[in-house]
PDB file of N, CA and C in Angstrom:
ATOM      1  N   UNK A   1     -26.093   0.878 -36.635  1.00  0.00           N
ATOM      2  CA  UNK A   1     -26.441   2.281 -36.802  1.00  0.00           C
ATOM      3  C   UNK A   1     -27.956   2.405 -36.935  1.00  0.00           C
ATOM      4  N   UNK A   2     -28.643   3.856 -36.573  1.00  0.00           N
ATOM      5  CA  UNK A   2     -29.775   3.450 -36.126  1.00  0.00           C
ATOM      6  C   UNK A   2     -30.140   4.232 -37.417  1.00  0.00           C
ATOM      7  N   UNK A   3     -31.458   3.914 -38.234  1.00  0.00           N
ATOM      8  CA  UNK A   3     -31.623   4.206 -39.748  1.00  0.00           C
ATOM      9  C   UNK A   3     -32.030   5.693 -39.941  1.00  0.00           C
ATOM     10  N   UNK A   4     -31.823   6.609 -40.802  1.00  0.00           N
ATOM     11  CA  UNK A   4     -32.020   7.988 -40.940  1.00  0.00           C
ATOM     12  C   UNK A   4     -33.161   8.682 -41.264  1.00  0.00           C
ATOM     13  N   UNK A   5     -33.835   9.623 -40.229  1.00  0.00           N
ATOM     14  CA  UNK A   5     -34.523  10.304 -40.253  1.00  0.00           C
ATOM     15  C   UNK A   5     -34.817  11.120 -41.487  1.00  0.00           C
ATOM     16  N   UNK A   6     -35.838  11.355 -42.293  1.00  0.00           N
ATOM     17  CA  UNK A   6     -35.656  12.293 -43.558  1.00  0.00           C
ATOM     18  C   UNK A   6     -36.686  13.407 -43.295  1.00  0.00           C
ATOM     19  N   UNK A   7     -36.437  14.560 -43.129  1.00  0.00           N
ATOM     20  CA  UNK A   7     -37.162  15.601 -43.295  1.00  0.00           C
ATOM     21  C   UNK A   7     -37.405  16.450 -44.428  1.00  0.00           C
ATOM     22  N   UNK A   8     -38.696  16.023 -44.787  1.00  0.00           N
ATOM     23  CA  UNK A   8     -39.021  17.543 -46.050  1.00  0.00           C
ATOM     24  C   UNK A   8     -39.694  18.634 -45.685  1.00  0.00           C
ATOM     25  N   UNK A   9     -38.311  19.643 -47.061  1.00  0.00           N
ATOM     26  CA  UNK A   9     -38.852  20.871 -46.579  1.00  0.00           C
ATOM     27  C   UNK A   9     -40.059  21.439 -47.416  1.00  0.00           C
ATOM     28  N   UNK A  10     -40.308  22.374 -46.714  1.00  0.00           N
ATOM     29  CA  UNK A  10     -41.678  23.567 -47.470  1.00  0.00           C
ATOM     30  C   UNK A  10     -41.033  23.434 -49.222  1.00  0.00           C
ATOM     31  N   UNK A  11     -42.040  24.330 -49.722  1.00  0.00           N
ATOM     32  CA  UNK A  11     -41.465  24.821 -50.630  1.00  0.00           C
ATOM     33  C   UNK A  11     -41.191  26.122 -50.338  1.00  0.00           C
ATOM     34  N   UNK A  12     -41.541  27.072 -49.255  1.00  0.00           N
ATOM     35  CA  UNK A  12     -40.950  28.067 -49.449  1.00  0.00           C
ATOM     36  C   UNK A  12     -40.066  27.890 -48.034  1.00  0.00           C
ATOM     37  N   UNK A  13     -38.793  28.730 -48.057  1.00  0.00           N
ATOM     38  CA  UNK A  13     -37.861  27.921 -47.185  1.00  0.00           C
ATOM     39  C   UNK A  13     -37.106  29.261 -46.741  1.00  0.00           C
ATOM     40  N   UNK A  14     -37.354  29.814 -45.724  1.00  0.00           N
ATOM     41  CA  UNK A  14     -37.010  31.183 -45.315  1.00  0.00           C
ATOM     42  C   UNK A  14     -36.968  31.216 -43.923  1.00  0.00           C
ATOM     43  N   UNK A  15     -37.214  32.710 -43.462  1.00  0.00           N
ATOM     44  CA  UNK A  15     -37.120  33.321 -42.229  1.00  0.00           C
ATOM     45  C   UNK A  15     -38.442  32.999 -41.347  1.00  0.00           C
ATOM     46  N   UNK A  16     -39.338  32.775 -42.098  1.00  0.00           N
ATOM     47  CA  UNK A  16     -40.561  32.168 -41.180  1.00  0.00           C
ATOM     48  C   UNK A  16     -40.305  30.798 -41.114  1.00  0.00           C
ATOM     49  N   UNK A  17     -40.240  30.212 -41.936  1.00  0.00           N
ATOM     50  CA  UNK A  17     -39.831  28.671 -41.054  1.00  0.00           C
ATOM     51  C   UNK A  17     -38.401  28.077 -40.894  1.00  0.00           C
ATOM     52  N   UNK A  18     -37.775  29.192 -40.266  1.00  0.00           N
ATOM     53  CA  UNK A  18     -36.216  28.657 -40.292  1.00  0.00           C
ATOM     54  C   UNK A  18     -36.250  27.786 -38.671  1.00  0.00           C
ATOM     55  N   UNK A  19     -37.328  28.530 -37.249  1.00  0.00           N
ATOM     56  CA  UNK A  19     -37.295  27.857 -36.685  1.00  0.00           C
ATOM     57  C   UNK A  19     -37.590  26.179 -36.694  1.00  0.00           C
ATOM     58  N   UNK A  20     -38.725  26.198 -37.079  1.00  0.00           N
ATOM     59  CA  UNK A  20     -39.265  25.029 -37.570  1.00  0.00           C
ATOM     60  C   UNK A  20     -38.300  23.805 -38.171  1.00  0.00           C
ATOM     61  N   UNK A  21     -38.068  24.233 -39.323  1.00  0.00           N
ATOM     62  CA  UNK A  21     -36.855  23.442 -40.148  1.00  0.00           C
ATOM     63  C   UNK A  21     -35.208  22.567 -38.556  1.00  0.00           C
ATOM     64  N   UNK A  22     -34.849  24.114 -38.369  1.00  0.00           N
ATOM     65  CA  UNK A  22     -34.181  23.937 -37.151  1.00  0.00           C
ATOM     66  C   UNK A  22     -34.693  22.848 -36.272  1.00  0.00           C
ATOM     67  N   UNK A  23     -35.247  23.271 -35.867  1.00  0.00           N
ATOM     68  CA  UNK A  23     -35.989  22.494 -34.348  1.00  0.00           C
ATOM     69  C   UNK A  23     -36.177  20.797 -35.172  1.00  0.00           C
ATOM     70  N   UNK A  24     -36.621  20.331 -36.425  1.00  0.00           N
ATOM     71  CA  UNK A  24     -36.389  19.352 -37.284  1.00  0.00           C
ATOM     72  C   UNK A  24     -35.329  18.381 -37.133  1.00  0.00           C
ATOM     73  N   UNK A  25     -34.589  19.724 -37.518  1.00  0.00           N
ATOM     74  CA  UNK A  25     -32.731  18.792 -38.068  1.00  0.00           C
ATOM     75  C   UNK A  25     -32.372  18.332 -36.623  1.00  0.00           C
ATOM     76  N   UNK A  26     -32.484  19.373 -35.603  1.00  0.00           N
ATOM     77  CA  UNK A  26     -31.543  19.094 -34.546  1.00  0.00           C
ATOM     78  C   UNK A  26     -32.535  18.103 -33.568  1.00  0.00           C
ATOM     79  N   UNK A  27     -33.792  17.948 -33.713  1.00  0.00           N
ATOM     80  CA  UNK A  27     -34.421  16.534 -33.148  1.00  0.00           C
ATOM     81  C   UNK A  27     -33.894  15.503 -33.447  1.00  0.00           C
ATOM     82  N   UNK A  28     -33.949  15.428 -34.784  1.00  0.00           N
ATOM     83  CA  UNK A  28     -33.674  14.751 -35.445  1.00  0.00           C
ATOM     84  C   UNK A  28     -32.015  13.838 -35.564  1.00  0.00           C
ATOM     85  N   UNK A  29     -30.945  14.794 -35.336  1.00  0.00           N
ATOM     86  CA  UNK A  29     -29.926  14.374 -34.904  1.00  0.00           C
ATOM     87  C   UNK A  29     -29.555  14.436 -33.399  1.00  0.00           C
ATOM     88  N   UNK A  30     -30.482  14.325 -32.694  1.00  0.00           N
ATOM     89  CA  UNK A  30     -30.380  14.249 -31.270  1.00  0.00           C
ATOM     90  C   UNK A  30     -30.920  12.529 -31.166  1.00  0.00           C
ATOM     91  N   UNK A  31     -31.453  12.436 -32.233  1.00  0.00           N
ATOM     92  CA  UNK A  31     -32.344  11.025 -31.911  1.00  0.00           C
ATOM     93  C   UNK A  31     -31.780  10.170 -32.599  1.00  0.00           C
ATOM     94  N   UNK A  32     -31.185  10.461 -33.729  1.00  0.00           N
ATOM     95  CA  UNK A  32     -30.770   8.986 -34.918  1.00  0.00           C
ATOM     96  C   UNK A  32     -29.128   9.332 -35.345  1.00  0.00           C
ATOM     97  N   UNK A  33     -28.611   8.409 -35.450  1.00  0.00           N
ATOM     98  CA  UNK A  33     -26.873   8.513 -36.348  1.00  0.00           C
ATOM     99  C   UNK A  33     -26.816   9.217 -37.655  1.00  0.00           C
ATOM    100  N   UNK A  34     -28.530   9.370 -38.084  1.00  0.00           N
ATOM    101  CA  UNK A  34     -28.289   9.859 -39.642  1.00  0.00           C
ATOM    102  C   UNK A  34     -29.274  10.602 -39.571  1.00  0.00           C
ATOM    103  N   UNK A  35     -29.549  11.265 -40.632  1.00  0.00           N
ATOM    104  CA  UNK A  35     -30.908  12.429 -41.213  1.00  0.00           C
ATOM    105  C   UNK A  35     -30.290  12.678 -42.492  1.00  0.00           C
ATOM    106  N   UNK A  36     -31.236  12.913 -43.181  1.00  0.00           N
ATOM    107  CA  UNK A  36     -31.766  12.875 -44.647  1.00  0.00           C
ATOM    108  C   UNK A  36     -32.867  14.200 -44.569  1.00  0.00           C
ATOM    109  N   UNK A  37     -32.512  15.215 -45.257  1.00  0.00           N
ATOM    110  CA  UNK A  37     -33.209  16.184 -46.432  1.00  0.00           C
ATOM    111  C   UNK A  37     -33.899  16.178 -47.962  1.00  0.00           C
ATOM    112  N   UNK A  38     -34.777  16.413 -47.293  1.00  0.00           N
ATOM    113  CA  UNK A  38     -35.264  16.015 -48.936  1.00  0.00           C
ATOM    114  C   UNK A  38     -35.850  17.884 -49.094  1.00  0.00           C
ATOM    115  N   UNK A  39     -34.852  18.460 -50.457  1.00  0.00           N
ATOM    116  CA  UNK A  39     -35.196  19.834 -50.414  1.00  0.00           C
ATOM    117  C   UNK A  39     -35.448  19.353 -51.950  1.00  0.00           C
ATOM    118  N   UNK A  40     -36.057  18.487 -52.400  1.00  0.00           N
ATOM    119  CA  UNK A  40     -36.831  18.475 -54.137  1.00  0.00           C
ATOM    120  C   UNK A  40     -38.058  19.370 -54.417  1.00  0.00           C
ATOM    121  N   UNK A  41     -38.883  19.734 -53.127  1.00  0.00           N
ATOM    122  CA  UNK A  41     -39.821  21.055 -53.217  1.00  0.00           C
ATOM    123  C   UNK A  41     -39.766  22.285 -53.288  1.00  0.00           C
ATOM    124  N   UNK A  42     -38.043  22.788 -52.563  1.00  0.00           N
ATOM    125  CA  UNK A  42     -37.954  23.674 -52.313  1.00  0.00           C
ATOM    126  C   UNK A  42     -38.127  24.674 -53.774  1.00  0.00           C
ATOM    127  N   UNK A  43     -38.773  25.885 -53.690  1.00  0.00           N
ATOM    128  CA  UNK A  43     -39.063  26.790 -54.670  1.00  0.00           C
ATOM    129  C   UNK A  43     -38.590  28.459 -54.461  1.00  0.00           C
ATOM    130  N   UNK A  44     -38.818  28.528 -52.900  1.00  0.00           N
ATOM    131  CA  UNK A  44     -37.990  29.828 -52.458  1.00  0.00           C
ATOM    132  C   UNK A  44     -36.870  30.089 -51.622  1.00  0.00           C
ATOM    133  N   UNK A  45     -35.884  30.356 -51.570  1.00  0.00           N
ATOM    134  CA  UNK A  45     -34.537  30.418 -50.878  1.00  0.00           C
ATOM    135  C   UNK A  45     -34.060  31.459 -49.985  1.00  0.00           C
ATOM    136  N   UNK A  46     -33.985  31.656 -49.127  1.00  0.00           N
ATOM    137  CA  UNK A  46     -33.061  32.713 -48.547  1.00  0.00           C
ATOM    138  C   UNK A  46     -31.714  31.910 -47.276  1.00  0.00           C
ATOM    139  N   UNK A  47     -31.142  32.767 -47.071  1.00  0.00           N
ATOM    140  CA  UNK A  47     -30.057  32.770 -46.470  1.00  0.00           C
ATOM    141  C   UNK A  47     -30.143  31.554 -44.887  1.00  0.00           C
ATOM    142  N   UNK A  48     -31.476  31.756 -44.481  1.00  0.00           N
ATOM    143  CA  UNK A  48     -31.069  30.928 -43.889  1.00  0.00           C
ATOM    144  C   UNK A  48     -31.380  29.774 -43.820  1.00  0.00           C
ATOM    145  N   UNK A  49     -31.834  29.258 -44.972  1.00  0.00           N
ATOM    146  CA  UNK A  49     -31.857  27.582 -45.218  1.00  0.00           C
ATOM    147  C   UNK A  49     -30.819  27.018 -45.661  1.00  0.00           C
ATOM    148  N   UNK A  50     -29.637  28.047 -46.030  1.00  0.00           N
ATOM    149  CA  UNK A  50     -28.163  27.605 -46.613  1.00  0.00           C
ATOM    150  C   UNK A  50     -27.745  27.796 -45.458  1.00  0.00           C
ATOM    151  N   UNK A  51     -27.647  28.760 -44.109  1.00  0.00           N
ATOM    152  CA  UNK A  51     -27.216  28.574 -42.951  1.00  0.00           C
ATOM    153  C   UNK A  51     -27.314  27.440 -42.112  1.00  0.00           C
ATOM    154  N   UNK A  52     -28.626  27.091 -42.271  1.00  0.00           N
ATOM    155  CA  UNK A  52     -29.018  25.860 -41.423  1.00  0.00           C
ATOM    156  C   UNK A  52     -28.643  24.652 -42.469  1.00  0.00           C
ATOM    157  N   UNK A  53     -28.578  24.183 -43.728  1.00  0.00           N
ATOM    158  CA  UNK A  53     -28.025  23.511 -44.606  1.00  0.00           C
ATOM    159  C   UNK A  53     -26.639  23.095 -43.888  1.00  0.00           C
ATOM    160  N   UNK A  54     -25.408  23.992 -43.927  1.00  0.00           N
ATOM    161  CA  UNK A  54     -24.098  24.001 -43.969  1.00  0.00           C
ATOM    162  C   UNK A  54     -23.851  23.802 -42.363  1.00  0.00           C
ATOM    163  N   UNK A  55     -24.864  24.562 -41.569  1.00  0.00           N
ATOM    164  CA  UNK A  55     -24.575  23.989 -39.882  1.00  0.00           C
ATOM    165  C   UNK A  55     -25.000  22.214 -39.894  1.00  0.00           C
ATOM    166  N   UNK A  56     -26.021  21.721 -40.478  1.00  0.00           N
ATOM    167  CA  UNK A  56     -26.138  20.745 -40.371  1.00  0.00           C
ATOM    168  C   UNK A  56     -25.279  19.658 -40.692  1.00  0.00           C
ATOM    169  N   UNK A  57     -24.454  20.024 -41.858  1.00  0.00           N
ATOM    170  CA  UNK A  57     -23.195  19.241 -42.621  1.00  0.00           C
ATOM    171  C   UNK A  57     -22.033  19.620 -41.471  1.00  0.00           C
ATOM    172  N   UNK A  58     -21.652  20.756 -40.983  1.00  0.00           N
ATOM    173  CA  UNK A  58     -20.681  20.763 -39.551  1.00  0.00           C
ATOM    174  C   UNK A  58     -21.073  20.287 -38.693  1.00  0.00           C
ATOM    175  N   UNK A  59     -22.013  19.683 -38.016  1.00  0.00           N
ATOM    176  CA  UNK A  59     -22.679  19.265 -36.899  1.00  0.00           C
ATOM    177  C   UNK A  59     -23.044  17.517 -37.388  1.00  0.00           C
ATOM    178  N   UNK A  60     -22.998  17.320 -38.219  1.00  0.00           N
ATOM    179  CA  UNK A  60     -22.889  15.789 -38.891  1.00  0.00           C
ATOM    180  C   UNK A  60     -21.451  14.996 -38.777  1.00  0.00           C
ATOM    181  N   UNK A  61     -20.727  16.452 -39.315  1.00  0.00           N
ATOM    182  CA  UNK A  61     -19.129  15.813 -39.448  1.00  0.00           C
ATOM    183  C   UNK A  61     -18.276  16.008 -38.389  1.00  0.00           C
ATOM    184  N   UNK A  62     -18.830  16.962 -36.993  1.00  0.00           N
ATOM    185  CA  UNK A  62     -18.279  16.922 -35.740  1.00  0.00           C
ATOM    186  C   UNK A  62     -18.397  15.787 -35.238  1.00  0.00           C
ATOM    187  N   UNK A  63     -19.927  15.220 -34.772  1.00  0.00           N
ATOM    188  CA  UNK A  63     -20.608  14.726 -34.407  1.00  0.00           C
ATOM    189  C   UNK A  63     -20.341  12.655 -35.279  1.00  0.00           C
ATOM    190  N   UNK A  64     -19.480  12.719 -36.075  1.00  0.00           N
ATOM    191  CA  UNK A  64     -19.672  11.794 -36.395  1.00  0.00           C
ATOM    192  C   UNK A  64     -21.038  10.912 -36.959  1.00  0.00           C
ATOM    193  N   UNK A  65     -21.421  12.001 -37.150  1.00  0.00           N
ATOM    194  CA  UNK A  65     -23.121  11.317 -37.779  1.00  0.00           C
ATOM    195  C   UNK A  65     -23.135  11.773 -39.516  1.00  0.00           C
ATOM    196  N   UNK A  66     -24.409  11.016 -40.015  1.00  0.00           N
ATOM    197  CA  UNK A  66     -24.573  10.698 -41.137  1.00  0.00           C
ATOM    198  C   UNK A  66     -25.278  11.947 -41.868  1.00  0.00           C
ATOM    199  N   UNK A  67     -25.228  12.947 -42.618  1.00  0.00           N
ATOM    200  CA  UNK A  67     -26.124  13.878 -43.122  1.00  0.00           C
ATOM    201  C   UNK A  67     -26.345  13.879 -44.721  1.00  0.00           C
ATOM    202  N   UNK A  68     -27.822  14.090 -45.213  1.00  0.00           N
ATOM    203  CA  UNK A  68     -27.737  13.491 -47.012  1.00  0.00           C
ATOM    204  C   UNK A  68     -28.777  14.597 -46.858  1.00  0.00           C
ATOM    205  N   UNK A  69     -28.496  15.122 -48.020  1.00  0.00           N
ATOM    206  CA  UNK A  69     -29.440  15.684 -48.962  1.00  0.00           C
ATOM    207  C   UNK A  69     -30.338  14.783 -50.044  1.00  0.00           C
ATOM    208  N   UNK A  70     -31.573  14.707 -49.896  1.00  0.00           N
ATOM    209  CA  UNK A  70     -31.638  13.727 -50.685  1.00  0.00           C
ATOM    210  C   UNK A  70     -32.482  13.956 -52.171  1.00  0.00           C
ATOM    211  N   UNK A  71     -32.630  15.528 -51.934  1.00  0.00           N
ATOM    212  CA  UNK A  71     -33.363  15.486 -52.926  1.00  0.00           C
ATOM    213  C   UNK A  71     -32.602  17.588 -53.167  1.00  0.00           C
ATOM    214  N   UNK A  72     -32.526  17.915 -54.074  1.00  0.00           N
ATOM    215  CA  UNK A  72     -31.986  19.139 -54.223  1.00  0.00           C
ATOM    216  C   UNK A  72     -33.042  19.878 -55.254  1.00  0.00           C
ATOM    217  N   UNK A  73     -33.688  20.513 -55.175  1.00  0.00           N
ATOM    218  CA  UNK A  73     -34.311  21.807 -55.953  1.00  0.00           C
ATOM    219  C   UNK A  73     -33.494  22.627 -57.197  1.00  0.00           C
ATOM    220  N   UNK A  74     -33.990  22.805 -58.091  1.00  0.00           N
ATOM    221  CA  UNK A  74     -33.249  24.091 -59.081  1.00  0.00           C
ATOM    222  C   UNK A  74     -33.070  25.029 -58.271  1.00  0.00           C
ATOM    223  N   UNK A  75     -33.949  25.485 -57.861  1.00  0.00           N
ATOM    224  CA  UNK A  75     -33.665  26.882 -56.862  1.00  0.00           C
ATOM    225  C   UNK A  75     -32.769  26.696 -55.724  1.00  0.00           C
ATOM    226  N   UNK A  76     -32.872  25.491 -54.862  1.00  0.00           N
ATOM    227  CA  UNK A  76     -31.649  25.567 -53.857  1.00  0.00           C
ATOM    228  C   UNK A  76     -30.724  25.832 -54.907  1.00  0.00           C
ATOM    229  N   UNK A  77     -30.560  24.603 -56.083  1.00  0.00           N
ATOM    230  CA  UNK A  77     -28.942  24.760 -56.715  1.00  0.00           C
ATOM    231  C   UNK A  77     -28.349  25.967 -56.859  1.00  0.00           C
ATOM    232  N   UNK A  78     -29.493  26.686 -57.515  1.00  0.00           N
ATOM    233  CA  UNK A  78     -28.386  28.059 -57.678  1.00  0.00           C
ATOM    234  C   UNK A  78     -28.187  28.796 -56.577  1.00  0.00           C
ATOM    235  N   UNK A  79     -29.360  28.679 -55.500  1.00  0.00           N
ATOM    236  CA  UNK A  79     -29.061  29.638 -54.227  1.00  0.00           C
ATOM    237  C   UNK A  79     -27.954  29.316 -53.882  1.00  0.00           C
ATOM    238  N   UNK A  80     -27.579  27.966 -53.709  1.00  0.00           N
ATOM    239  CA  UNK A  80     -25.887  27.492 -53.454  1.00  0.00           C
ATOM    240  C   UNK A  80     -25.431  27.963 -53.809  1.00  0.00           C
ATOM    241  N   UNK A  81     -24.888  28.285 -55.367  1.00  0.00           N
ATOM    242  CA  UNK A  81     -23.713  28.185 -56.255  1.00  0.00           C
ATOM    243  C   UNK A  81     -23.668  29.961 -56.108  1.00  0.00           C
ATOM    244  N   UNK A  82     -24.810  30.775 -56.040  1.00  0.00           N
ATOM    245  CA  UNK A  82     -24.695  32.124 -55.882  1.00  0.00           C
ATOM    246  C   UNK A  82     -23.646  32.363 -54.487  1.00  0.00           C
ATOM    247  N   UNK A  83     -24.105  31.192 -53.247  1.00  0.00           N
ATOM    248  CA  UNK A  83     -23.687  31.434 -51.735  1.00  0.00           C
ATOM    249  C   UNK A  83     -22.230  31.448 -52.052  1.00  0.00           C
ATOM    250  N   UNK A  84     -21.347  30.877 -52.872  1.00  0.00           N
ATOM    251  CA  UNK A  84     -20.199  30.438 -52.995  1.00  0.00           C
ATOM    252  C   UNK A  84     -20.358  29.275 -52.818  1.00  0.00           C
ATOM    253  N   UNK A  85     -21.411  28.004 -52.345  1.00  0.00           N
ATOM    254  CA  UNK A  85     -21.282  26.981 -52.009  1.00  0.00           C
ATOM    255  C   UNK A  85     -21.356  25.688 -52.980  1.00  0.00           C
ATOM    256  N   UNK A  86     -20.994  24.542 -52.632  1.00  0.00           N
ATOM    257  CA  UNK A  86     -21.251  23.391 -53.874  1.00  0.00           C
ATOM    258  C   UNK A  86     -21.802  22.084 -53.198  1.00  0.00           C
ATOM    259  N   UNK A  87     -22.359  21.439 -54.077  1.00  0.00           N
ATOM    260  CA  UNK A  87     -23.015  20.139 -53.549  1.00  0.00           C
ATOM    261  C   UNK A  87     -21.914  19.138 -53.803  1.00  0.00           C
ATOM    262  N   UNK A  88     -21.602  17.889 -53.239  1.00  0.00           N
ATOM    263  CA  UNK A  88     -20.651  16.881 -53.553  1.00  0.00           C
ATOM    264  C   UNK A  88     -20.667  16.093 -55.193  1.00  0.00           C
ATOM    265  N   UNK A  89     -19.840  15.472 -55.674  1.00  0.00           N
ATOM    266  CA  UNK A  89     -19.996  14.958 -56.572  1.00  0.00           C
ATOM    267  C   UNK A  89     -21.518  14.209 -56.751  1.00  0.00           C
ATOM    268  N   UNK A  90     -21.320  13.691 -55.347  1.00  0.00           N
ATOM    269  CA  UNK A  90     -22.746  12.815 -54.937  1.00  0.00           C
ATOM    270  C   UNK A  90     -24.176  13.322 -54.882  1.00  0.00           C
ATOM    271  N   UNK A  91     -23.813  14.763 -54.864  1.00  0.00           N
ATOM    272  CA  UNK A  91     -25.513  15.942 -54.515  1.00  0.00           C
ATOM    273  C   UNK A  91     -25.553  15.299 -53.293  1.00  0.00           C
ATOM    274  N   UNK A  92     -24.888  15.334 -52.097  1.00  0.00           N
ATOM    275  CA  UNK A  92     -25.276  14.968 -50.909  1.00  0.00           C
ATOM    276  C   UNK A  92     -24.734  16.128 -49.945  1.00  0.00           C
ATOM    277  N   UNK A  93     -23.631  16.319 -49.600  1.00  0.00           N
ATOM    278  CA  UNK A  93     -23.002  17.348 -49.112  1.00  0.00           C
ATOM    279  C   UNK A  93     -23.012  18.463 -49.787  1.00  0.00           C
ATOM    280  N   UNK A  94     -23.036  19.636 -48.877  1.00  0.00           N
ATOM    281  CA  UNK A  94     -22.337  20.605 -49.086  1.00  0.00           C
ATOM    282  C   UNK A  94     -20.625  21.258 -48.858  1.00  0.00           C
ATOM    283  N   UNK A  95     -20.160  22.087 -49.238  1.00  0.00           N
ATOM    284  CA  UNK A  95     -19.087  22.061 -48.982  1.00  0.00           C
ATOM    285  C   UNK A  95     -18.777  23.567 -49.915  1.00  0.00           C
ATOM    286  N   UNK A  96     -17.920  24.401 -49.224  1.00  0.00           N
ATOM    287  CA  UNK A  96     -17.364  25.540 -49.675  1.00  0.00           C
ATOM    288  C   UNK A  96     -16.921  25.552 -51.010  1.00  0.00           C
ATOM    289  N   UNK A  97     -17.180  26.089 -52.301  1.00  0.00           N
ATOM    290  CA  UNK A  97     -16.717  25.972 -53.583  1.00  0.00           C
ATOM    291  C   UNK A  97     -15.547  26.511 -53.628  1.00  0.00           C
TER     292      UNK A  97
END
């Protein structure tokens, strides 16, 4: 397996760099079996960094590839837990609460 890409994000994590982030993940799993997030900076949240979050965890687990969070923010946490969403026992996945 070929070793995992880790991308960190901004700290602010929104509608201006949702392309950016995007264009990231999906290089990124176009090129390697795995990718790694590191959102330990993140400080501002909106909707679509939990969009692109949760596409990335469906597109990992279609795809048979590897996806980690590797670092989680206070502020993602609750932006999650507000979304309805939850992190794995592991803080690696996401997954519908």
């Amino acid at each position: 397996m070929v070793s995992a890409d880790v991308i960190q994000l901004q700290s602010h994590c929104g509608i201006r760099t949702a392309q950016e982030h995007h264009a990231a993940v999906l290089g990124a799993f176009r090129a390697r079996d795995a990718i790694e997030i590191d959102a330990g900076r993140v400080e501002d949240v909106d909707l679509t960094l939990l969009q692109l979050l949760v596409s990335a965890t469906k597109t990992a687990n279609a795809s048979q590839k590897r996806f980690k969070l590797v670092g989680v923010s206070d502020p993602l946490r609750r932006a999650l837990a507000r979304a309805g969403l939850r992190l794995s026992s592991s803080d690696d996945q996401i997954n519908w609460a």
